[in-house]
PDB file of N, CA and C in Angstrom:
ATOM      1  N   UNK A   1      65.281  74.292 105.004  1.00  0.00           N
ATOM      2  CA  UNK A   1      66.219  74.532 103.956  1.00  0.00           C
ATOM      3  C   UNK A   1      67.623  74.725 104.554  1.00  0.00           C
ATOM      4  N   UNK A   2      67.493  75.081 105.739  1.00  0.00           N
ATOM      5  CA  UNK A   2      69.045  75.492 106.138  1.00  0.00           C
ATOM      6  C   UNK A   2      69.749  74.040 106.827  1.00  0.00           C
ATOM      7  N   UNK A   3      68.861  73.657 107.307  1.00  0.00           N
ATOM      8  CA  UNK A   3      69.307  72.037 107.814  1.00  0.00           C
ATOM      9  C   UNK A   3      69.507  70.980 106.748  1.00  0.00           C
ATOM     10  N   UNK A   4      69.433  71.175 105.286  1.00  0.00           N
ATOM     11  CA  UNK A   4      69.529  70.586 104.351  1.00  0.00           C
ATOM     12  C   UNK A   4      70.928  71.312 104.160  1.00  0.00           C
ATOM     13  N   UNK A   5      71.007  72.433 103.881  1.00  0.00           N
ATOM     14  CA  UNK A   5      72.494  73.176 102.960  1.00  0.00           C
ATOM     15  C   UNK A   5      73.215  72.841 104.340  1.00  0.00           C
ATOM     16  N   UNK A   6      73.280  72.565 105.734  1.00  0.00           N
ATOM     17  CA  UNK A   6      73.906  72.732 106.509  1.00  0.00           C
ATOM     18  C   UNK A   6      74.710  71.344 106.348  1.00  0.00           C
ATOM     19  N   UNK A   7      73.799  70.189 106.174  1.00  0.00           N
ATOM     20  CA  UNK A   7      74.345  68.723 105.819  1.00  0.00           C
ATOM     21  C   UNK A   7      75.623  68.739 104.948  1.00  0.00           C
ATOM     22  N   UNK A   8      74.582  69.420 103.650  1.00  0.00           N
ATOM     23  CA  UNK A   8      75.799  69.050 102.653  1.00  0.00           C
ATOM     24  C   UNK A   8      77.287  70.106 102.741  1.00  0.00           C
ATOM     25  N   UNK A   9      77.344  70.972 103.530  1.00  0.00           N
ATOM     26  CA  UNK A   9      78.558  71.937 104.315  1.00  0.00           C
ATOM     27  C   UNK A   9      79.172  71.071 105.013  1.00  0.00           C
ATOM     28  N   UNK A  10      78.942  70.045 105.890  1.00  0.00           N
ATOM     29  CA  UNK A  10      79.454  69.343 106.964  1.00  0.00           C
ATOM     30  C   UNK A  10      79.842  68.012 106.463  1.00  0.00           C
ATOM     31  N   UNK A  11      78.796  67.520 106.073  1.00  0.00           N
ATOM     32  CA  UNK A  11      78.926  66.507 104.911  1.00  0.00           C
ATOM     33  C   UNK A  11      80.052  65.986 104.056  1.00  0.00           C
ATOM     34  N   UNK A  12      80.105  66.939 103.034  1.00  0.00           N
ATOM     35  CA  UNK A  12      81.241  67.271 101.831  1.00  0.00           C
ATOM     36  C   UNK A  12      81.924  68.616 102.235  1.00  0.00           C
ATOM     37  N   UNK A  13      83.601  68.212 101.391  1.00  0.00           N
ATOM     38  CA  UNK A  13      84.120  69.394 102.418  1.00  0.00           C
ATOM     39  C   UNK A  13      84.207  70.917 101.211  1.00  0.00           C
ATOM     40  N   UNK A  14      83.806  71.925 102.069  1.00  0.00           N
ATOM     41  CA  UNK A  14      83.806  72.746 101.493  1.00  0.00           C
ATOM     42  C   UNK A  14      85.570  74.194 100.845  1.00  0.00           C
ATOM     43  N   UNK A  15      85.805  74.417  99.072  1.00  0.00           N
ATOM     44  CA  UNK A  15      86.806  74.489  99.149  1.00  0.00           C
ATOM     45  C   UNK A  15      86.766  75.656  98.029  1.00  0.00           C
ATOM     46  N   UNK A  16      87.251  76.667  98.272  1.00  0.00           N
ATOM     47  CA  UNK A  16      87.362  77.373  97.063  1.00  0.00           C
ATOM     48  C   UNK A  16      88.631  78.102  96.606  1.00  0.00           C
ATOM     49  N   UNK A  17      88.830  78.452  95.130  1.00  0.00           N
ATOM     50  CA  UNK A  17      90.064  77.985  94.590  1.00  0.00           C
ATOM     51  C   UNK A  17      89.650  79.218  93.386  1.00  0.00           C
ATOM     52  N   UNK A  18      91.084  80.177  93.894  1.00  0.00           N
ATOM     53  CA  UNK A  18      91.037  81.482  92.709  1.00  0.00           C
ATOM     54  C   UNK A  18      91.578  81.130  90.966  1.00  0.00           C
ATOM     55  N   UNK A  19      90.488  81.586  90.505  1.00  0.00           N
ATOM     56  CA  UNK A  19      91.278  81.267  88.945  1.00  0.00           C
ATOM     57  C   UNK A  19      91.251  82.537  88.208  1.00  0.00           C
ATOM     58  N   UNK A  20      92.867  82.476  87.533  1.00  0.00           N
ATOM     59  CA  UNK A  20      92.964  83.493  86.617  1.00  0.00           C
ATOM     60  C   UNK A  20      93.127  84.720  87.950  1.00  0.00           C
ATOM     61  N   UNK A  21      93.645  84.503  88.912  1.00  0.00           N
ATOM     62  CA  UNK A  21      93.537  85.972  89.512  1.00  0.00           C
ATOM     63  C   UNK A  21      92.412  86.786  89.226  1.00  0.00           C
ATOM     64  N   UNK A  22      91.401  86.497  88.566  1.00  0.00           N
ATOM     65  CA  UNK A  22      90.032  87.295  88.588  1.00  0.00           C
ATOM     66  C   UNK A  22      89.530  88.248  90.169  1.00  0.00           C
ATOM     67  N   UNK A  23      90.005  87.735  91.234  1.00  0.00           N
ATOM     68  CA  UNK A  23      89.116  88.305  92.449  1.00  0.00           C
ATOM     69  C   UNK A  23      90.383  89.863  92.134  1.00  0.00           C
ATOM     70  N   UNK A  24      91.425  89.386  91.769  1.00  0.00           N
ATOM     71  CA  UNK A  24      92.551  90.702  91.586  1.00  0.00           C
ATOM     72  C   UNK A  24      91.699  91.805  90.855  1.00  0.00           C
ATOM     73  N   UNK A  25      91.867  91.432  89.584  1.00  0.00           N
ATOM     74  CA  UNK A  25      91.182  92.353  88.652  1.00  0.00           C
ATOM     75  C   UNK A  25      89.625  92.957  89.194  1.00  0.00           C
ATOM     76  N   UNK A  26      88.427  92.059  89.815  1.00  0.00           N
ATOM     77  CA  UNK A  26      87.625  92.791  89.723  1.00  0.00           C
ATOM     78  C   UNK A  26      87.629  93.818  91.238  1.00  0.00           C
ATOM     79  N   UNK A  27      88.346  93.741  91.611  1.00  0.00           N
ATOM     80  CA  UNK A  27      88.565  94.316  93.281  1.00  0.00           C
ATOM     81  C   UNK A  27      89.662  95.717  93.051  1.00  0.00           C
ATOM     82  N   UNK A  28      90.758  95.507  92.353  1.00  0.00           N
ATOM     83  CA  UNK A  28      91.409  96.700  92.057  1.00  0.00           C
ATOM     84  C   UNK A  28      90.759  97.573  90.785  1.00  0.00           C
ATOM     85  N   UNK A  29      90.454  96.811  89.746  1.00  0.00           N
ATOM     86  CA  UNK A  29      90.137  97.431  88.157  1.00  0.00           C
ATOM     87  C   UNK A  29      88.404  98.211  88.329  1.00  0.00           C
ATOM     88  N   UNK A  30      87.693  97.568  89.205  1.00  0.00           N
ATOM     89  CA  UNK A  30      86.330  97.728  89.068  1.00  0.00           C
ATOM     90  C   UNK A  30      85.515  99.208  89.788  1.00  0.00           C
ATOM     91  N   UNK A  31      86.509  99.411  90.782  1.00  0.00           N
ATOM     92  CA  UNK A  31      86.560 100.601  91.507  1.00  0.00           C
ATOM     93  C   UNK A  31      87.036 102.326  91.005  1.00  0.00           C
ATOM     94  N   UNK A  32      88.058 102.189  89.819  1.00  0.00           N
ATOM     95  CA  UNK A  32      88.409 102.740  88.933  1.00  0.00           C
ATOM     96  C   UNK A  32      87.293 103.748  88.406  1.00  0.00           C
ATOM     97  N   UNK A  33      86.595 103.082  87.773  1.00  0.00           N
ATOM     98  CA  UNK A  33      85.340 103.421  87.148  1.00  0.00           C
ATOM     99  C   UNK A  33      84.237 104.188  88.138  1.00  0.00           C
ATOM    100  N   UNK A  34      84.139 103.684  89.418  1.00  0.00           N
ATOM    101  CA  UNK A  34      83.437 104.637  89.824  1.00  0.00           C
ATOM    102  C   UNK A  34      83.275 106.246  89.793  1.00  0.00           C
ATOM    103  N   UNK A  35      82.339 106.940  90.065  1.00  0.00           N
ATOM    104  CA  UNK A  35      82.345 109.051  90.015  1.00  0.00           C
ATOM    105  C   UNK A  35      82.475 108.951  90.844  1.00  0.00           C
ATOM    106  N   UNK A  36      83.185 108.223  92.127  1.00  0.00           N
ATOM    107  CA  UNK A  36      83.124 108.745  93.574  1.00  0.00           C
ATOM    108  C   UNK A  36      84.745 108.859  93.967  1.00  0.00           C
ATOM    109  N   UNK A  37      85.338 109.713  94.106  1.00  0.00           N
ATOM    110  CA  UNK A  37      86.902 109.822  94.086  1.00  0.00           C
ATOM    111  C   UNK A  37      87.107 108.600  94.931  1.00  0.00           C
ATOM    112  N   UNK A  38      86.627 108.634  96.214  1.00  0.00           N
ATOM    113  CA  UNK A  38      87.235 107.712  97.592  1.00  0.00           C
ATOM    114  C   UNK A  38      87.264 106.344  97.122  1.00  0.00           C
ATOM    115  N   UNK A  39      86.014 105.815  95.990  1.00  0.00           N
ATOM    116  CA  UNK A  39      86.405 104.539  95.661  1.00  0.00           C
ATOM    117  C   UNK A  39      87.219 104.567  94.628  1.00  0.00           C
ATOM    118  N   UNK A  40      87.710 105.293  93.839  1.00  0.00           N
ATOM    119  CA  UNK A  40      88.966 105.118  92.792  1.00  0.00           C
ATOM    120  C   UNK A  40      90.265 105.014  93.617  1.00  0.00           C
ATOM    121  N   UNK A  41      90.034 105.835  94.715  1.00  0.00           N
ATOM    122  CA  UNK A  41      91.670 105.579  95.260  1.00  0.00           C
ATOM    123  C   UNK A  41      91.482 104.559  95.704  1.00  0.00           C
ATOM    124  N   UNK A  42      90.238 103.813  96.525  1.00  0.00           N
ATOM    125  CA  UNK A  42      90.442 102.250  97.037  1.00  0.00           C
ATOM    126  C   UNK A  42      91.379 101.216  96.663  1.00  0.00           C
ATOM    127  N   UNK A  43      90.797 101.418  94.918  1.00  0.00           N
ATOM    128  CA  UNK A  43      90.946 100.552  94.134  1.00  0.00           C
ATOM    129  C   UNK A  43      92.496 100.359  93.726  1.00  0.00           C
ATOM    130  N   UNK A  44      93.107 101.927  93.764  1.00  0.00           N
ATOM    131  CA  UNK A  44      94.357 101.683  93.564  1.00  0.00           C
ATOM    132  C   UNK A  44      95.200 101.692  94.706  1.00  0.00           C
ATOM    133  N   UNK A  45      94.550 102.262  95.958  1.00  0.00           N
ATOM    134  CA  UNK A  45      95.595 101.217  97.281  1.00  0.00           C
ATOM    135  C   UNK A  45      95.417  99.773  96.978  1.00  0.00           C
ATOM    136  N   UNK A  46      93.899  99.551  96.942  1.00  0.00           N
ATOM    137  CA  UNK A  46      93.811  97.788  96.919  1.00  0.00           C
ATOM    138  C   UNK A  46      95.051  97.102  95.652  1.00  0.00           C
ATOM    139  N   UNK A  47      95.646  97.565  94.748  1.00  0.00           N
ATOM    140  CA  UNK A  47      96.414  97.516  94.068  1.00  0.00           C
ATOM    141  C   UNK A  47      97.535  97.320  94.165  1.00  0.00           C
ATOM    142  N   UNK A  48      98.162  98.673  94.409  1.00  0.00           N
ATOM    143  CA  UNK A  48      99.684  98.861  95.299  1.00  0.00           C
ATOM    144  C   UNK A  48      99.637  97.633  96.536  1.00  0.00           C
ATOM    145  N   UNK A  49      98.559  97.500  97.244  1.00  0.00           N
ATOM    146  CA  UNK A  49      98.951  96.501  98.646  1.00  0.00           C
ATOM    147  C   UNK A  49      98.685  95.118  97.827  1.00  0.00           C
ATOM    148  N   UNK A  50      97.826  94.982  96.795  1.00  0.00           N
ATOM    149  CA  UNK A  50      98.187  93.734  96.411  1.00  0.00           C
ATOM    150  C   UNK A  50      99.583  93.228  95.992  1.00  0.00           C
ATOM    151  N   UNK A  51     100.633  94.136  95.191  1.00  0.00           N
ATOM    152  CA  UNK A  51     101.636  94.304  94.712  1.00  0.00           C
ATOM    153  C   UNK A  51     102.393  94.019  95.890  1.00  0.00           C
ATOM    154  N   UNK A  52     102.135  95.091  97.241  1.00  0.00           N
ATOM    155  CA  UNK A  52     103.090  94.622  98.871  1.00  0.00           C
ATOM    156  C   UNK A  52     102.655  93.132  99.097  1.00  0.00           C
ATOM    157  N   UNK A  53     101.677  92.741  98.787  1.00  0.00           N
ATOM    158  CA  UNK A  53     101.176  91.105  99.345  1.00  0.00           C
ATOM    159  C   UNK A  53     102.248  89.940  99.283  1.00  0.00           C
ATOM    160  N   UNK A  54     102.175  90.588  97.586  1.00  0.00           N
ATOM    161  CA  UNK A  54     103.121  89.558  96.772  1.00  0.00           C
ATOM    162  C   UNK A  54     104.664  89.544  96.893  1.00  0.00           C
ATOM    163  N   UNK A  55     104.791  90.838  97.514  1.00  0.00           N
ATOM    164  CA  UNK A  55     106.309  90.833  97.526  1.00  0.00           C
ATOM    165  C   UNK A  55     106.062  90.388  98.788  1.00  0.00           C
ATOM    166  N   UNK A  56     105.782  90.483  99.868  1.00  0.00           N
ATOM    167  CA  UNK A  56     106.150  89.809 101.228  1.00  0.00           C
ATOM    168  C   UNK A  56     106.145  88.623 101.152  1.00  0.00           C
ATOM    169  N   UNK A  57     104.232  87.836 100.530  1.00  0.00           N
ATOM    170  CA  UNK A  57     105.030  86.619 100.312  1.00  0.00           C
ATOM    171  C   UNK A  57     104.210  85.828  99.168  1.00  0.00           C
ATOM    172  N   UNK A  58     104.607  85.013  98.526  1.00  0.00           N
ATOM    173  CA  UNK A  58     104.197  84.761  97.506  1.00  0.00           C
ATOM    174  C   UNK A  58     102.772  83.189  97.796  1.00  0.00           C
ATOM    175  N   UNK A  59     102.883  82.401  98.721  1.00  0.00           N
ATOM    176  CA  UNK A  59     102.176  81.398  98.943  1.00  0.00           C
ATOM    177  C   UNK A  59     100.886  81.921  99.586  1.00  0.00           C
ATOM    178  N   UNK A  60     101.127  82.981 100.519  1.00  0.00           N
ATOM    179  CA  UNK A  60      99.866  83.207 101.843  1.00  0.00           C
ATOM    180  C   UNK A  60     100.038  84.608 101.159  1.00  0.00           C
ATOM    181  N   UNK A  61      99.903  84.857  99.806  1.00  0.00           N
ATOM    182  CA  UNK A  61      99.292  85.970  99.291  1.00  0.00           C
ATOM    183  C   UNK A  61      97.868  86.841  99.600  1.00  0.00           C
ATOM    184  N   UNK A  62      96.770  85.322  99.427  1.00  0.00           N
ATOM    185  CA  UNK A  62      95.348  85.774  99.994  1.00  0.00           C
ATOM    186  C   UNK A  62      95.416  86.865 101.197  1.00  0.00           C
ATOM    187  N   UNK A  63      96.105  85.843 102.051  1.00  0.00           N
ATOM    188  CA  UNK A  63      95.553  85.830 103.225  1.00  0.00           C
ATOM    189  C   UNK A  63      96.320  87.831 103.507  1.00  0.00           C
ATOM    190  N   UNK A  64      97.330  87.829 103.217  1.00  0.00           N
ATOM    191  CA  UNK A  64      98.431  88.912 103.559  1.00  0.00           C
ATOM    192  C   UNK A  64      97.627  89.868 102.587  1.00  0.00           C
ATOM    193  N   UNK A  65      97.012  89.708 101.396  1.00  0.00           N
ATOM    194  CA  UNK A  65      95.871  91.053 100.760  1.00  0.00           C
ATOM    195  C   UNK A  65      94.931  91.199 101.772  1.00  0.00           C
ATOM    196  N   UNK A  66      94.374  90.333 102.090  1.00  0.00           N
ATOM    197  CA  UNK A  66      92.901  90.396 102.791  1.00  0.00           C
ATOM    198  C   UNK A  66      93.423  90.916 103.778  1.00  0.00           C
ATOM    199  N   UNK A  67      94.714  90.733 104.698  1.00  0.00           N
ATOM    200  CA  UNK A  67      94.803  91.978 105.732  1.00  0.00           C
ATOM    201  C   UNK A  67      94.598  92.720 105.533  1.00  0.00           C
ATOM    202  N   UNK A  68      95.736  93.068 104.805  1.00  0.00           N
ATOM    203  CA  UNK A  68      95.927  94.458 104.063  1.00  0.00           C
ATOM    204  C   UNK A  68      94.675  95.534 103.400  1.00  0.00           C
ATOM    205  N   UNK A  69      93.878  94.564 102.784  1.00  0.00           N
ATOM    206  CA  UNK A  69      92.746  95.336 102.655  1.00  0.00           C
ATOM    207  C   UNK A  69      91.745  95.439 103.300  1.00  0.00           C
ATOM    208  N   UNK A  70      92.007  94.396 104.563  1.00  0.00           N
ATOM    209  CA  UNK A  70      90.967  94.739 105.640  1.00  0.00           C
ATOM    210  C   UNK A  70      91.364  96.661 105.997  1.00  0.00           C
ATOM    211  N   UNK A  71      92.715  97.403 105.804  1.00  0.00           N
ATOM    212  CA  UNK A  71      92.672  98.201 106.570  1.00  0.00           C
ATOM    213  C   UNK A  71      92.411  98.939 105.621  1.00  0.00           C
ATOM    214  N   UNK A  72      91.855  98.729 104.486  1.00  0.00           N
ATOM    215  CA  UNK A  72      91.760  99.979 103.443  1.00  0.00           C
ATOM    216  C   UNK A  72      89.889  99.940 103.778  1.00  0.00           C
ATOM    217  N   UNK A  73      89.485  99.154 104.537  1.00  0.00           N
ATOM    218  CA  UNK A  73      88.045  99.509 104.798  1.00  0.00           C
ATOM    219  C   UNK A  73      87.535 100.890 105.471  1.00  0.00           C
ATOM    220  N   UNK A  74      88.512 101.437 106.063  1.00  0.00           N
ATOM    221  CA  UNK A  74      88.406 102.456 106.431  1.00  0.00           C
ATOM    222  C   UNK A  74      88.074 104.015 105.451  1.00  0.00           C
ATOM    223  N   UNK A  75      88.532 103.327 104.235  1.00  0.00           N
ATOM    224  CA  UNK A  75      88.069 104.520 103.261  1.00  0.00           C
ATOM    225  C   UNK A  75      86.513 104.000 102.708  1.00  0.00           C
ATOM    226  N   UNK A  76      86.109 102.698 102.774  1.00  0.00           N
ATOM    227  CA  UNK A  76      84.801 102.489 102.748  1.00  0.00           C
ATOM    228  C   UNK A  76      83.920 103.441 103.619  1.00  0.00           C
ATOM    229  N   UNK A  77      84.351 102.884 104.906  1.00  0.00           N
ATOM    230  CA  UNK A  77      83.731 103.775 106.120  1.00  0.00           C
ATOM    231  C   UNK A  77      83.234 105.411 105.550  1.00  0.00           C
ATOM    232  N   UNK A  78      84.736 106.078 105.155  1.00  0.00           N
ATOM    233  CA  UNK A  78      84.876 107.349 105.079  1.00  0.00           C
ATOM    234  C   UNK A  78      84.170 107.890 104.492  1.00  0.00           C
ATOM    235  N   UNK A  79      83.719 107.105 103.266  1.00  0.00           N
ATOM    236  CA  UNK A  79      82.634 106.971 101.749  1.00  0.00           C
ATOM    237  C   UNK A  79      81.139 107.394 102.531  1.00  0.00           C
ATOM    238  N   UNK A  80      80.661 106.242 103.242  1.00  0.00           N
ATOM    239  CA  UNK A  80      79.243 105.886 103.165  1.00  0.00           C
ATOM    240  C   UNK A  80      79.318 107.029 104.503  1.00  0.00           C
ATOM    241  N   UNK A  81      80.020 107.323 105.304  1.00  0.00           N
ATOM    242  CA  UNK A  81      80.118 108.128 106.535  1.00  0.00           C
ATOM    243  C   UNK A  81      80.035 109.253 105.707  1.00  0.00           C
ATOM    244  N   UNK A  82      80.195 109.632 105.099  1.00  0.00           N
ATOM    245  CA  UNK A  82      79.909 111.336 104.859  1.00  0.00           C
ATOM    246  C   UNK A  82      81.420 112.415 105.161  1.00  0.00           C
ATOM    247  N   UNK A  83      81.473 111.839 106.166  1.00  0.00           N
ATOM    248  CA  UNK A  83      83.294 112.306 106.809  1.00  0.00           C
ATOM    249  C   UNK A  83      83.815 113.091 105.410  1.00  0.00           C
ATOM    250  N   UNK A  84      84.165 112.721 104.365  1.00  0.00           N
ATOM    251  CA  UNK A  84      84.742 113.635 103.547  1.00  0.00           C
ATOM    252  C   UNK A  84      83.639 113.639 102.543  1.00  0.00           C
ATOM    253  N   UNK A  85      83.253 115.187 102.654  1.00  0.00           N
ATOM    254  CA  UNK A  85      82.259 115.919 100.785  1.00  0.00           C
ATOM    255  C   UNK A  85      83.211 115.730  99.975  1.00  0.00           C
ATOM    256  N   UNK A  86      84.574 116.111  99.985  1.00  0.00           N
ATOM    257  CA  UNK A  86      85.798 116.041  98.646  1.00  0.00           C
ATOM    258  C   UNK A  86      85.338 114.261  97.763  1.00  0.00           C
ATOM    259  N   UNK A  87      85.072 113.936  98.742  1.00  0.00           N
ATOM    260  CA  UNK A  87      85.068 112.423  97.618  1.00  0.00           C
ATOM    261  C   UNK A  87      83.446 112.206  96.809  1.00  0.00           C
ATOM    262  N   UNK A  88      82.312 113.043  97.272  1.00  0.00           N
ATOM    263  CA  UNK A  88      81.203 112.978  96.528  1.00  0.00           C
ATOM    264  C   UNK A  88      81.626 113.731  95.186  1.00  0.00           C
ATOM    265  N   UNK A  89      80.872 113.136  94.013  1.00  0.00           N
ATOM    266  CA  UNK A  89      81.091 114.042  92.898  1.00  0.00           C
ATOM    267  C   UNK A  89      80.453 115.174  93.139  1.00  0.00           C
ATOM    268  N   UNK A  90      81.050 116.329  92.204  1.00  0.00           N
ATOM    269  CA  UNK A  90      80.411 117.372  92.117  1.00  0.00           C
ATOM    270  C   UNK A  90      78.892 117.596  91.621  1.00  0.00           C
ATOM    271  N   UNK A  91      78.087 116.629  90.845  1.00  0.00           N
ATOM    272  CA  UNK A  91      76.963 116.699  90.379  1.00  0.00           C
ATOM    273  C   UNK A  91      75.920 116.279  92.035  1.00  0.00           C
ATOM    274  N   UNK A  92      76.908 115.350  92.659  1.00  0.00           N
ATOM    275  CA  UNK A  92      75.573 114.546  93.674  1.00  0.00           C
ATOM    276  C   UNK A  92      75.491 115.820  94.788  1.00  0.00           C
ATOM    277  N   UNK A  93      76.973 116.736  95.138  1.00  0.00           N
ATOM    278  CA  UNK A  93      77.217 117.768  95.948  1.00  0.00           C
ATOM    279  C   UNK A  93      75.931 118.503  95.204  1.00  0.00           C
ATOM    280  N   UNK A  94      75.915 119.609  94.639  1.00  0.00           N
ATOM    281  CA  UNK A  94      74.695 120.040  93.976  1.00  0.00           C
ATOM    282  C   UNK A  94      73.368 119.425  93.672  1.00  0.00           C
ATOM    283  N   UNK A  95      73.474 118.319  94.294  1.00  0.00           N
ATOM    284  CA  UNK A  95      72.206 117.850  94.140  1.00  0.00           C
ATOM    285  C   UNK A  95      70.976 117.602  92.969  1.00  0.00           C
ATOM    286  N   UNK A  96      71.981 116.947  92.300  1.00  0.00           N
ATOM    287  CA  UNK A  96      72.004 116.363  90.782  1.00  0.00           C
ATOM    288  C   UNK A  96      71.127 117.979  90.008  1.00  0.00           C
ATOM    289  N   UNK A  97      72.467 118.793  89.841  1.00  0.00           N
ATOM    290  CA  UNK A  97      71.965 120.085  89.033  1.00  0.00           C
ATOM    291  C   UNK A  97      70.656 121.192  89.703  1.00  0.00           C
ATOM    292  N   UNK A  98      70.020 121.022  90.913  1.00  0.00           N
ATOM    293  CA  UNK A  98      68.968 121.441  91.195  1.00  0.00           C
ATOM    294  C   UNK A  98      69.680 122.840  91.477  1.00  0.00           C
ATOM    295  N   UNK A  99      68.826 123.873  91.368  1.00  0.00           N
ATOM    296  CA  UNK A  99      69.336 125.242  92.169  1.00  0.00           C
ATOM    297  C   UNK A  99      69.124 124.921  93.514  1.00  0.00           C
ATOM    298  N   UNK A 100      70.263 125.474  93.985  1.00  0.00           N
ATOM    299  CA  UNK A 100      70.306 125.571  95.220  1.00  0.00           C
ATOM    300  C   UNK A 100      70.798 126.801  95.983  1.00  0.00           C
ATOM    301  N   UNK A 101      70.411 126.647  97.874  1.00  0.00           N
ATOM    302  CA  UNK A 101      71.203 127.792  98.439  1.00  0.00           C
ATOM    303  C   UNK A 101      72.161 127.741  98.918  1.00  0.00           C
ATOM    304  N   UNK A 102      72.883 128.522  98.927  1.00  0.00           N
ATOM    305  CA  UNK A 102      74.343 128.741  99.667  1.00  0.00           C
ATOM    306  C   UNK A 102      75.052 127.598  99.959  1.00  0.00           C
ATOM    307  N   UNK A 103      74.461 127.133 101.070  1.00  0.00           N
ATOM    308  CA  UNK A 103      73.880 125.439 101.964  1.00  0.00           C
ATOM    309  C   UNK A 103      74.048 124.365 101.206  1.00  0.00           C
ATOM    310  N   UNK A 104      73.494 124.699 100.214  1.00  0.00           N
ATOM    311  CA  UNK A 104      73.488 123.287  99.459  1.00  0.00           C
ATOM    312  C   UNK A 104      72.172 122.176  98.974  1.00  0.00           C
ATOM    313  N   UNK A 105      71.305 123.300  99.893  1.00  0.00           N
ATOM    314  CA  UNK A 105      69.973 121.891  99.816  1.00  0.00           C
ATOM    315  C   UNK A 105      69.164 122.818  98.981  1.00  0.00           C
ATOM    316  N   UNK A 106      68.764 121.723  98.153  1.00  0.00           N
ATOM    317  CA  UNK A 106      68.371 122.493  96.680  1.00  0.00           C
ATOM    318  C   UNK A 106      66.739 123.449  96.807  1.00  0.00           C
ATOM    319  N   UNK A 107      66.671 123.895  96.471  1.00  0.00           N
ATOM    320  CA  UNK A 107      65.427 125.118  96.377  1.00  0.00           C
ATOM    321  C   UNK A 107      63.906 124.510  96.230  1.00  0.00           C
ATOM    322  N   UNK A 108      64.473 123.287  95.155  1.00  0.00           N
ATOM    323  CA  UNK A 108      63.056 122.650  95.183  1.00  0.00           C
ATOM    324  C   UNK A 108      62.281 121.689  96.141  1.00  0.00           C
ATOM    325  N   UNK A 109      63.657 121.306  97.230  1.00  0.00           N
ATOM    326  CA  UNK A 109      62.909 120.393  98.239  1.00  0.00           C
ATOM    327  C   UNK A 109      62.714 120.998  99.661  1.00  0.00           C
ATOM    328  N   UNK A 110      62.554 122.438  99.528  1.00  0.00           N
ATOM    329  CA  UNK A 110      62.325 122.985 100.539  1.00  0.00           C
ATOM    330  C   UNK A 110      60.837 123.288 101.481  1.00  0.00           C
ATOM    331  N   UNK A 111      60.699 123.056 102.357  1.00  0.00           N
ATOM    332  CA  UNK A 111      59.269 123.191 103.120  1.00  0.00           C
ATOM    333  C   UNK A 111      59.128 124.538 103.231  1.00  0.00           C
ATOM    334  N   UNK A 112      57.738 125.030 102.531  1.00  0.00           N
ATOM    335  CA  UNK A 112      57.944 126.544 101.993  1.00  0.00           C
ATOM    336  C   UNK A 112      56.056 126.466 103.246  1.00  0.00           C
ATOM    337  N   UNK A 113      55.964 125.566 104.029  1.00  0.00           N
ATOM    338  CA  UNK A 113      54.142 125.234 105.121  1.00  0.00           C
ATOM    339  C   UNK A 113      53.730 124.903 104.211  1.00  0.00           C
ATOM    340  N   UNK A 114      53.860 123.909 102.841  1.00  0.00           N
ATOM    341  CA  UNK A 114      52.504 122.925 102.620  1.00  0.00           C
ATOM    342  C   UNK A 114      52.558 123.427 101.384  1.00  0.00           C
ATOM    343  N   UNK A 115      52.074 123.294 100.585  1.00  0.00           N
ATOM    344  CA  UNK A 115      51.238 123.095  98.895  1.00  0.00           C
ATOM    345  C   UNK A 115      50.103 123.034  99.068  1.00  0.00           C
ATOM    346  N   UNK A 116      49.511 124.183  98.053  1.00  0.00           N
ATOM    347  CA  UNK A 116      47.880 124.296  97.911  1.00  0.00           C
ATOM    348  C   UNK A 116      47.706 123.933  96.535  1.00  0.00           C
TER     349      UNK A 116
END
């Protein structure tokens, strides 16, 4: 299968072509919506630097976002890294409503030696 899709890659030339600014909207607008603070601000750096893209330059727009938001990956990182609790919501911090101790780790998933 891959020596077949590989033909028609080499073959015919391969080309893709933004319409409607759609990759804009769902890359800045879609992040918004998340409960996780770190990806709402993504969304609106990815925004503001789309806005710097365009003013630097208007033809090699892509290419000058996709820098640009190559360096906003770093708040991805920051996300899935744990590095900042401030950006988990407060429900997932509590551990979706469970009682918990002090700590944080909820009461009910605690190893108390076994269940009889």
């Amino acid at each position: 299968m891959g020596l077949y899709l590989l033909y028609f890659i080499v073959r015919f030339p391969v080309t893709s072509h933004v319409h409607n600014r759609s990759i804009l909207l769902t890359t800045c607008v879609g992040p918004l919506f998340s409960s996780h603070r770190c990806i709402n601000v993504f969304g609106v750096f990815a925004f503001v630097l789309a806005i710097v893209a365009a003013l630097i330059s208007v033809t090699t727009f892509v290419s000058v976002w996709c820098f640009l938001a190559a360096v906003l990956s770093v708040l991805v990182y920051i996300h899935f890294s744990g590095a900042m609790q401030a950006c988990r919501p407060a429900l997932a911090r509590s551990s979706r409503g469970l009682p918990h101790d002090g700590s944080g780790t909820p009461v009910a998933s605690r190893s108390h030696g076994g269940l009889r």
